[in-house]
Protein backbone atom coordinates (compact mmCIF):
# COMPACT_ATOMS: atom_id res chain seq x y z
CA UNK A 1 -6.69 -41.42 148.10
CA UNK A 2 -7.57 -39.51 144.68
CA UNK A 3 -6.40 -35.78 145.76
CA UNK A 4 -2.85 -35.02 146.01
CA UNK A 5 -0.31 -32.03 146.71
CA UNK A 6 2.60 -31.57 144.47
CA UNK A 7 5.22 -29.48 145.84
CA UNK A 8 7.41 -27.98 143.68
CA UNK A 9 10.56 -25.72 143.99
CA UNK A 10 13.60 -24.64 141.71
CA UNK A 11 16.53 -27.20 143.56
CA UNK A 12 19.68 -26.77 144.35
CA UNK A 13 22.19 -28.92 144.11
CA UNK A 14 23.41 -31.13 147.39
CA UNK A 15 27.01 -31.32 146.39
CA UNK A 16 28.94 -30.43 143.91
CA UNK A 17 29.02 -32.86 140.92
CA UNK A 18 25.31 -31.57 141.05
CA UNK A 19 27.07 -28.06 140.18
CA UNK A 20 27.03 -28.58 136.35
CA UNK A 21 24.22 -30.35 135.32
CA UNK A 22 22.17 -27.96 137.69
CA UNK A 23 23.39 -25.08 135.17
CA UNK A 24 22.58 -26.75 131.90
CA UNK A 25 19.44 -27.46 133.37
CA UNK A 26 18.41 -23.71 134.11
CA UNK A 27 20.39 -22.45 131.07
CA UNK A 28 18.28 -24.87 128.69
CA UNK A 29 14.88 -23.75 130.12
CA UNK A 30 13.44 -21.11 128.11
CA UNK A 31 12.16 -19.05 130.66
CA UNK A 32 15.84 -18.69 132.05
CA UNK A 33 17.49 -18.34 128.56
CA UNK A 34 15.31 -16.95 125.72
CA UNK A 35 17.23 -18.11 122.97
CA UNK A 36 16.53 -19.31 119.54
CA UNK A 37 16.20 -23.04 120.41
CA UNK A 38 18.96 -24.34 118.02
CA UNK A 39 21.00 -22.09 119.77
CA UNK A 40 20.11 -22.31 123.65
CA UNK A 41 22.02 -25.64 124.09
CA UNK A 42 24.97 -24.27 122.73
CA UNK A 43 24.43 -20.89 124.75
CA UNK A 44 23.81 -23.12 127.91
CA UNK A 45 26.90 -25.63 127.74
CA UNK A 46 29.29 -21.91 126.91
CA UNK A 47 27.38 -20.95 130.22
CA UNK A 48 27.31 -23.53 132.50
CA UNK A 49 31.43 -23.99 131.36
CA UNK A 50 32.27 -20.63 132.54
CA UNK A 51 30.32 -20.74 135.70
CA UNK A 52 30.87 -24.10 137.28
CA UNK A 53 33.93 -23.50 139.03
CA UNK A 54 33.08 -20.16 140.42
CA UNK A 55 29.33 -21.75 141.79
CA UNK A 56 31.26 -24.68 143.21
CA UNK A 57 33.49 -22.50 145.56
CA UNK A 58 30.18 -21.27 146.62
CA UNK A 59 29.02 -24.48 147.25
CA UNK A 60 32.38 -25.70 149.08
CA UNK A 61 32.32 -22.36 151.20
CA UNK A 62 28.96 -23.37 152.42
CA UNK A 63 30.49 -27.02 153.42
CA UNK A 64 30.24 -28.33 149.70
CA UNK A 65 26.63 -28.71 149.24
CA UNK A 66 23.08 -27.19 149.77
CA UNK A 67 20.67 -28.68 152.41
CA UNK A 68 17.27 -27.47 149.99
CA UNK A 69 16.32 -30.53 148.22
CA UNK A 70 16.66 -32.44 151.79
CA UNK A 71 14.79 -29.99 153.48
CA UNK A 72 12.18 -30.15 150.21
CA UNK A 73 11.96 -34.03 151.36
CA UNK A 74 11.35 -33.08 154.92
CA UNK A 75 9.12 -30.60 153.94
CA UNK A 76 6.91 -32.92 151.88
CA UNK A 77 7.27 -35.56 154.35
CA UNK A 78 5.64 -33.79 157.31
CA UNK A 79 2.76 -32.44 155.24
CA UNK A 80 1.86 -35.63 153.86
CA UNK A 81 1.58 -36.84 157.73
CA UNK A 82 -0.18 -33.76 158.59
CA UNK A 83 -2.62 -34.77 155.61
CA UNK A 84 -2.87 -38.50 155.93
CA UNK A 85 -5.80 -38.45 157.71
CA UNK A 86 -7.55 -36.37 154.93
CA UNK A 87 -6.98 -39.05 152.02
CA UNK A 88 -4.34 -36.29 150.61
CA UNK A 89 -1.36 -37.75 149.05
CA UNK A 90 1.91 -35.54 148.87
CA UNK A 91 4.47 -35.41 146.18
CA UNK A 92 7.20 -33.11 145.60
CA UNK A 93 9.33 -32.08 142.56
CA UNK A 94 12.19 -29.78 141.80
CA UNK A 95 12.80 -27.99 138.40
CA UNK A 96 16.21 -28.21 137.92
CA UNK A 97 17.69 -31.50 140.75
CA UNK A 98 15.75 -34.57 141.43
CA UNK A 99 13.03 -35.79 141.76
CA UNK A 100 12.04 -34.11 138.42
CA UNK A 101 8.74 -32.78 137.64
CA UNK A 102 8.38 -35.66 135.01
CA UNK A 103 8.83 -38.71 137.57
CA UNK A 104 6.44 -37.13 139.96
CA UNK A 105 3.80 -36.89 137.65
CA UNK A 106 4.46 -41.02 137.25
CA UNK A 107 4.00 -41.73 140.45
CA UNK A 108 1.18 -39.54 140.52
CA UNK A 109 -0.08 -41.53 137.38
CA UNK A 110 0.68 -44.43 138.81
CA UNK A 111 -1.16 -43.97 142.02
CA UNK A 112 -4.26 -42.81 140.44
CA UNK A 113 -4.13 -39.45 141.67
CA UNK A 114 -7.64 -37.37 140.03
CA UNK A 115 -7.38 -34.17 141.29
CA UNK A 116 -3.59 -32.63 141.50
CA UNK A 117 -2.55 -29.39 143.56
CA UNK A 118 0.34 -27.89 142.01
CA UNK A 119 1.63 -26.28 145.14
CA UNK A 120 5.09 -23.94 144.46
CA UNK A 121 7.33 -23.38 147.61
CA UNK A 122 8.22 -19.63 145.88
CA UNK A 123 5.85 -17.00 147.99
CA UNK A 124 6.01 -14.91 145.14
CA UNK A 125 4.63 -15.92 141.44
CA UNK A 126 6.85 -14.70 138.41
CA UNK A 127 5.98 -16.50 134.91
CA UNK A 128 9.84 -17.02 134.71
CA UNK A 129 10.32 -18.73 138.21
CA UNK A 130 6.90 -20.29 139.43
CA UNK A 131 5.91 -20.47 135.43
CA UNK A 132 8.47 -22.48 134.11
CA UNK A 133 7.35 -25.48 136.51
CA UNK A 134 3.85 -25.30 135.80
CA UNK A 135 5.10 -25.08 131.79
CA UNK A 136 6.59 -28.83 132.30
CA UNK A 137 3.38 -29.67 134.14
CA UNK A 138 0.85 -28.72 132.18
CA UNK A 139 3.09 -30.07 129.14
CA UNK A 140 2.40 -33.54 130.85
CA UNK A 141 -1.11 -33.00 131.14
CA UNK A 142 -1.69 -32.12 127.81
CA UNK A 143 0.12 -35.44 126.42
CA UNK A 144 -2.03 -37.09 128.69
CA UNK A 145 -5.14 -38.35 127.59
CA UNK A 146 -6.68 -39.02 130.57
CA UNK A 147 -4.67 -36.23 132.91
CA UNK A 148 -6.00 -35.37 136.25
CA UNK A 149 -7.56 -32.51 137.63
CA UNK A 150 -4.60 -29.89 138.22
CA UNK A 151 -5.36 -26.91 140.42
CA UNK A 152 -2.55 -24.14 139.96
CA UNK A 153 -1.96 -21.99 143.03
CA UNK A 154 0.20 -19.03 142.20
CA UNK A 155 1.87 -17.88 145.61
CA UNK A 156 1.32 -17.50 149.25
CA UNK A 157 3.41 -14.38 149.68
CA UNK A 158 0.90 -11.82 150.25
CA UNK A 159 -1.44 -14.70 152.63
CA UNK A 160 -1.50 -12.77 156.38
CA UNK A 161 -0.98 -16.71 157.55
CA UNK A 162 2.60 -17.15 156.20
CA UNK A 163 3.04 -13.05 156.98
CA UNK A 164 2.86 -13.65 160.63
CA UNK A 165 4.94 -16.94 160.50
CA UNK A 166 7.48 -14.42 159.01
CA UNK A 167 7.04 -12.08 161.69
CA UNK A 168 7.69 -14.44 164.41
CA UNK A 169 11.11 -15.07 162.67
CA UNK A 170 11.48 -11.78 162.37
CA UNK A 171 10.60 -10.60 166.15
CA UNK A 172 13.06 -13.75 167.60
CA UNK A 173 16.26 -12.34 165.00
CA UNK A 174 15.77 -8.49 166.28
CA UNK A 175 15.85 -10.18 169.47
CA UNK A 176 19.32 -11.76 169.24
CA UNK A 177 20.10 -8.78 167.35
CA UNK A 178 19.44 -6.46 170.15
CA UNK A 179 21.04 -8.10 172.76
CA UNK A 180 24.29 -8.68 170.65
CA UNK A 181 24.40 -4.80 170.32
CA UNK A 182 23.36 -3.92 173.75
CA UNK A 183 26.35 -6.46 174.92
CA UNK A 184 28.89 -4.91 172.45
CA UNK A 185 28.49 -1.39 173.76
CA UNK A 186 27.99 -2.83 177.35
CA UNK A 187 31.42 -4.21 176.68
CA UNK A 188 30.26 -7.64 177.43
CA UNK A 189 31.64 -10.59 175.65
CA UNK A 190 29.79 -12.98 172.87
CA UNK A 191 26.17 -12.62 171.41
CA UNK A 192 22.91 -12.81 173.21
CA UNK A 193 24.16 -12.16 176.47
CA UNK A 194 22.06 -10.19 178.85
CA UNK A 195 19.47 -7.48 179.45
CA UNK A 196 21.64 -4.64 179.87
CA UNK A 197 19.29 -1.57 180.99
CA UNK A 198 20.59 -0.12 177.41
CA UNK A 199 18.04 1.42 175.23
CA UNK A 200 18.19 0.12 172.01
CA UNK A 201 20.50 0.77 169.41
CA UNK A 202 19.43 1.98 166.18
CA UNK A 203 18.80 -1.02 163.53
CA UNK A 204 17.77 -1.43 159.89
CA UNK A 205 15.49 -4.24 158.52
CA UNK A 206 15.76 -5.06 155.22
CA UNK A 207 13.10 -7.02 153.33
CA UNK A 208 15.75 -9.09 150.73
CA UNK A 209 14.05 -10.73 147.65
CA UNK A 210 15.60 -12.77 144.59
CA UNK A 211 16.21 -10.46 141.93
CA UNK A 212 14.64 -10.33 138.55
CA UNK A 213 15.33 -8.45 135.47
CA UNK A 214 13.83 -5.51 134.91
CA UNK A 215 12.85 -6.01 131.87
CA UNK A 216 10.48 -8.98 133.03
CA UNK A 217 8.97 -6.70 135.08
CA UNK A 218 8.14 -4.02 132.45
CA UNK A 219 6.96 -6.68 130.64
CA UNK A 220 3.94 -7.32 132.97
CA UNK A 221 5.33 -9.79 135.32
CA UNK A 222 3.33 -9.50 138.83
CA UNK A 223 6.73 -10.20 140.79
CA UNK A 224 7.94 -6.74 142.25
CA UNK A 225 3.98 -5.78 142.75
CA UNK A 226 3.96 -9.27 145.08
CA UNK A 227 7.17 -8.99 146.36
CA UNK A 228 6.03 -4.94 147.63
CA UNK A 229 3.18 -6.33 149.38
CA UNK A 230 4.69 -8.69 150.96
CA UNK A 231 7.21 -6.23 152.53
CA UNK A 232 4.53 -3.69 153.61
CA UNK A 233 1.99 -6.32 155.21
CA UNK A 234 5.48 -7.03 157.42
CA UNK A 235 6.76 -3.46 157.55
CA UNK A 236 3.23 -3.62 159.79
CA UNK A 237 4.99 -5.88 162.60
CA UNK A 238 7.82 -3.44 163.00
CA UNK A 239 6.40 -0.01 164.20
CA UNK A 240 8.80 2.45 164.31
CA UNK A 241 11.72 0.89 162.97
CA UNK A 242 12.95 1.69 159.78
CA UNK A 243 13.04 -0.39 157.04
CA UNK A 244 14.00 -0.69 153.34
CA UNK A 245 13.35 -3.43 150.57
CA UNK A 246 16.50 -5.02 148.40
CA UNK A 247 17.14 -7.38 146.22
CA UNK A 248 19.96 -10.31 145.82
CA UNK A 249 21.55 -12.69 143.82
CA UNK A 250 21.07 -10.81 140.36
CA UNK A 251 21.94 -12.96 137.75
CA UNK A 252 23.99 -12.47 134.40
CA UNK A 253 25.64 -9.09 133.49
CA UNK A 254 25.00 -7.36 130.60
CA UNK A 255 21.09 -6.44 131.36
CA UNK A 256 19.59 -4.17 134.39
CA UNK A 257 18.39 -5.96 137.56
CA UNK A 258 16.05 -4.79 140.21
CA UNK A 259 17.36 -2.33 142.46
CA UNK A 260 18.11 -1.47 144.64
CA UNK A 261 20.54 -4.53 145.79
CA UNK A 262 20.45 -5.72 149.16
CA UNK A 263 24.26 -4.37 149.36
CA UNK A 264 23.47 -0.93 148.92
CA UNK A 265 20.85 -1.06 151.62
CA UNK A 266 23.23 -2.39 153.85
CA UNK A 267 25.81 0.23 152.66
CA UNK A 268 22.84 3.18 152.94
CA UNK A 269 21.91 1.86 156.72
CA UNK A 270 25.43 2.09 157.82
CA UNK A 271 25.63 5.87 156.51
CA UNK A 272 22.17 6.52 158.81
CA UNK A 273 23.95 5.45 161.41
CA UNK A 274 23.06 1.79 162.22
CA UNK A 275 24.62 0.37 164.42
CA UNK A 276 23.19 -2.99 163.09
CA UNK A 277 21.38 -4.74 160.01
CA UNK A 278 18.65 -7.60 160.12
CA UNK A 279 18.00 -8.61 156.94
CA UNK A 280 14.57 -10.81 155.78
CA UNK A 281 14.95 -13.24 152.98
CA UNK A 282 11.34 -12.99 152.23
CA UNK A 283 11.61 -15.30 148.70
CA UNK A 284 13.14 -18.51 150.58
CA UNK A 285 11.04 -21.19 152.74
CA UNK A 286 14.30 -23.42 152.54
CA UNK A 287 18.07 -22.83 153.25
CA UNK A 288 20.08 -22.74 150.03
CA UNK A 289 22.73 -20.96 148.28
CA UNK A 290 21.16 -17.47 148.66
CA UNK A 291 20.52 -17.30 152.53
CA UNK A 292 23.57 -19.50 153.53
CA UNK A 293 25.95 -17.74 150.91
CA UNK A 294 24.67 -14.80 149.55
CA UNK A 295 23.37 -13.67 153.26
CA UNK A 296 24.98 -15.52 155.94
CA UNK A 297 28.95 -15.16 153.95
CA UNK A 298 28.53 -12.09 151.76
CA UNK A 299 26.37 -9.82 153.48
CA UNK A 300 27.77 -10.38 156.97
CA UNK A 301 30.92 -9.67 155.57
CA UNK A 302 29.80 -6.84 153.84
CA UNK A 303 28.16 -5.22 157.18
CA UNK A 304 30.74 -5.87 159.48
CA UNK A 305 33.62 -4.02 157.01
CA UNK A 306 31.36 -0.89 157.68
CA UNK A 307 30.93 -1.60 161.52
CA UNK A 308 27.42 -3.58 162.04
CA UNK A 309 26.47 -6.55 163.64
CA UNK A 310 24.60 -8.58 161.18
CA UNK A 311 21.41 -10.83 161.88
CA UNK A 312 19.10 -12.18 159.80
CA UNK A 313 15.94 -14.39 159.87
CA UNK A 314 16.16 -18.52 159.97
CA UNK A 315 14.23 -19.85 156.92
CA UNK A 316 11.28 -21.37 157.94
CA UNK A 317 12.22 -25.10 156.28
CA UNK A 318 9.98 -27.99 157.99
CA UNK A 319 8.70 -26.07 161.36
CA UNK A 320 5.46 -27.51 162.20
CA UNK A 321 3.72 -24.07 161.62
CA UNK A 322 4.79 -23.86 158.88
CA UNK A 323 3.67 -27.21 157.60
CA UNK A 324 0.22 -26.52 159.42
CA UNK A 325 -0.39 -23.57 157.12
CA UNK A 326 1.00 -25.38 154.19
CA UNK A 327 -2.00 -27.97 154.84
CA UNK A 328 -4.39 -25.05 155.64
CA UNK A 329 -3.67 -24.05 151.70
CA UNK A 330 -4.04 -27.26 150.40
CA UNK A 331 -7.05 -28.42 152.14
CA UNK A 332 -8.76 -24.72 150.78
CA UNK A 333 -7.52 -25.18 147.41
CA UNK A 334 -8.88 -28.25 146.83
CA UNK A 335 -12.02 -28.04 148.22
C-alpha cells in the first residue's frame, strides 16, 4: 500500500480536562487569532482563562464530553475497510485534540505512504477552518526532504452525492416532524405517533452553518459563496416549503459575524406562523458541541419559548453511505 487518505477535522474535546488545552490550541493558531506572534500566546492563555469554565458547562450539559473525535475514529475506521481492498491506507488527524496532524504524518512516514490525500471532514472550504490544517501539513512536507505526493481536496459541500445523503436526513426529520405536529393538534400524546388525516402544518427549514466573520468573507474567503450553494442545491429537495439560511456558534464579540443567526430565523419563522422549525446543520458530518448544544439545548429551547416543535437532522457520523461516498472521493481524487 503506497496511497493513503488522511482525514482531517477541527476536534473537540471528549471530556473536559480536554476543555483548556483545546482553547490554547485554537487561540495559538494564527488563522484563529491573528496576532503579533510574541503576543498570541499571551492573548491565547488571557483567552482560554476566561472561557474554560463557561465551555465546560457546555460540555457537562451535553453529559461532560463530545462524541466527535470517537466518531472521527469510527469514521476512519470504516473507510479504511471499505478501501482495503484497493491498497488505500486511512489515517485521520484532528487540528486542535489527538491524534495531531504531526503524528499522522509519522505514521504515514513510517509506513511509506507516496501519494497522500488530504481529505477534510468540513463540506465547506474557508482558508481559516479547512486552511489552517493543510498550513501544518504542508509545513511537514516542506521540512521533508523526501515528502510524499499530497493531493489537497478543498470540500465536498456543493458534490450532488453528499447533497442527497443530506436530503435523506432531511426527508426522515420533516417526517418525525410532521407527525409530532399532526399528533399535537390531534391531541394525541408523545412524538411520532400516527397518520392523523391532518394536512400538514406549516414548517420552516433552516439551512444552519458555522459562522464566520465577516470580515473573512470580504476578504475573499469562498465560505458563504459554498455554504449558499450548498443550501440551494437542497432548497431543491423541498418544493414548496419555505426555507431560510442561518448561521451559529459565532465566535468572539467585539467584530460582526455572518447573519443572519440561526436564532433570528427561528424567531422570524415563529412570527410567519410556524407551527414548527427543522433546522439542517449543513457544516457538521459528526456530532459535537454545535449540533448537540448549540442545536439540540439552545435552539430547542429557543423554539419551544415561542410555541414550535423543534426537529432537526441526525449528523451523518459513520453511516455506511456515507462512508461509501467518502471512498467514491478518494478513489477519484487519487486517480
Amino acid at each position: 500500500m503506497n496511497e493513503a487518505v488522511l482525514l482531517m477535522t477541527m476536534g473537540d474535546p471528549s471530556d473536559v480536562r480536554g476543555v483548556f488545552p483545546y482553547l490554547m490550541k485554537l487561540f495559538t493558531d494564527p488563522h484563529i487569532l491573528p496576532a503579533p506572534g510574541p503576543m498570541r500566546p499571551l492573548l491565547a492563555l488571557y483567552i482560554s482563562t476566561m472561557r474554560k469554565e463557561p465551555v465546560k458547562e457546555k460540555y457537562q450539559a451535553i453529559g461532560g464530553g463530545s462524541p466527535m473525535d470517537a466518531i472521527t475514529e469510527r469514521q476512519a475506521g470504516a473507510l479504511r475497510e471499505a478501501l482495503r481492498d484497493k491498497g488505500i491506507s486511512v489515517y485521520h488527524a484532528n487540528r486542535y485534540t489527538m491524534p495531531s496532524i504531526r503524528d499522522a504524518y509519522r505514521q504515514i512516514k513510517e509506513d511509506g505512504i507516496k501519494k497522500l490525500l488530504a481529505l477534510p471532514l468540513y463540506p465547506h472550504f474557508s482558508p481559516a477552518i479547512t486552511g489552517s490544517g493543510f498550513s501544518v501539513l504542508k509545513a511537514l512536507a516542506e521540512k521533508d526532504p523526501n515528502p510524499p505526493e499530497i493531493v489537497y481536496y478543498e470540500g465536498f459541500g456543493a458534490d450532488p452525492r453528499f447533497a442527497a445523503l443530506l436530503a435523506g436526513r432531511m426527508r426522515d426529520a420533516l417526517k418525525r416532524l410532521t407527525e409530532t405536529l399532526k399528533a399535537s393538534e390531534a391531541g394525541l400524546p408523545g412524538s411520532g405517533g400516527p397518520e392523523t388525516g391532518l394536512p400538514a402544518p406549516p414548517v420552516s427549514v433552516i439551512f444552519s452553518a458555522h459562522s464566520l466573520p465577516e470580515e473573512l468573507i470580504s476578504k475573499g474567503d469562498p465560505y458563504l459563496d459554498h455554504v449558499l450553494c450548498a443550501a440551494s442545491m437542497l432548497q431543491e429537495e423541498l418544493g414548496d416549503i419555505r426555507t431560510r439560511i442561518g448561521f451559529q456558534s459565532k465566535g468572539r464579540a467585539g467584530m460582526e459575524w455572518l447573519k443572519p443567526e440561526t436564532d433570528e430565523e427561528i424567531k422570524a419563522a415563529a412570527v410567519c406562523g410556524d407551527r414548527g422549525v427543522l433546522v439542517v446543520p449543513i457544516s457538521f458530518v459528526a456530532e459535537n458541541i454545535e449540533t448537540l448544544y448549540d442545536c439540540d439545548i439552545l435552539q430547542k429551547s429557543l423554539a419551544a419559548s415561542l410555541g414550535m416543535k423543534y426537529e432537526r437532522t441526525k449528523s451523518l457520523d459513520d453511516a455506511p453511505a456515507f462512508i461509501n461516498f467518502l471512498a467514491a472521493l478518494a478513489l477519484e481524487r487519487l486517480s
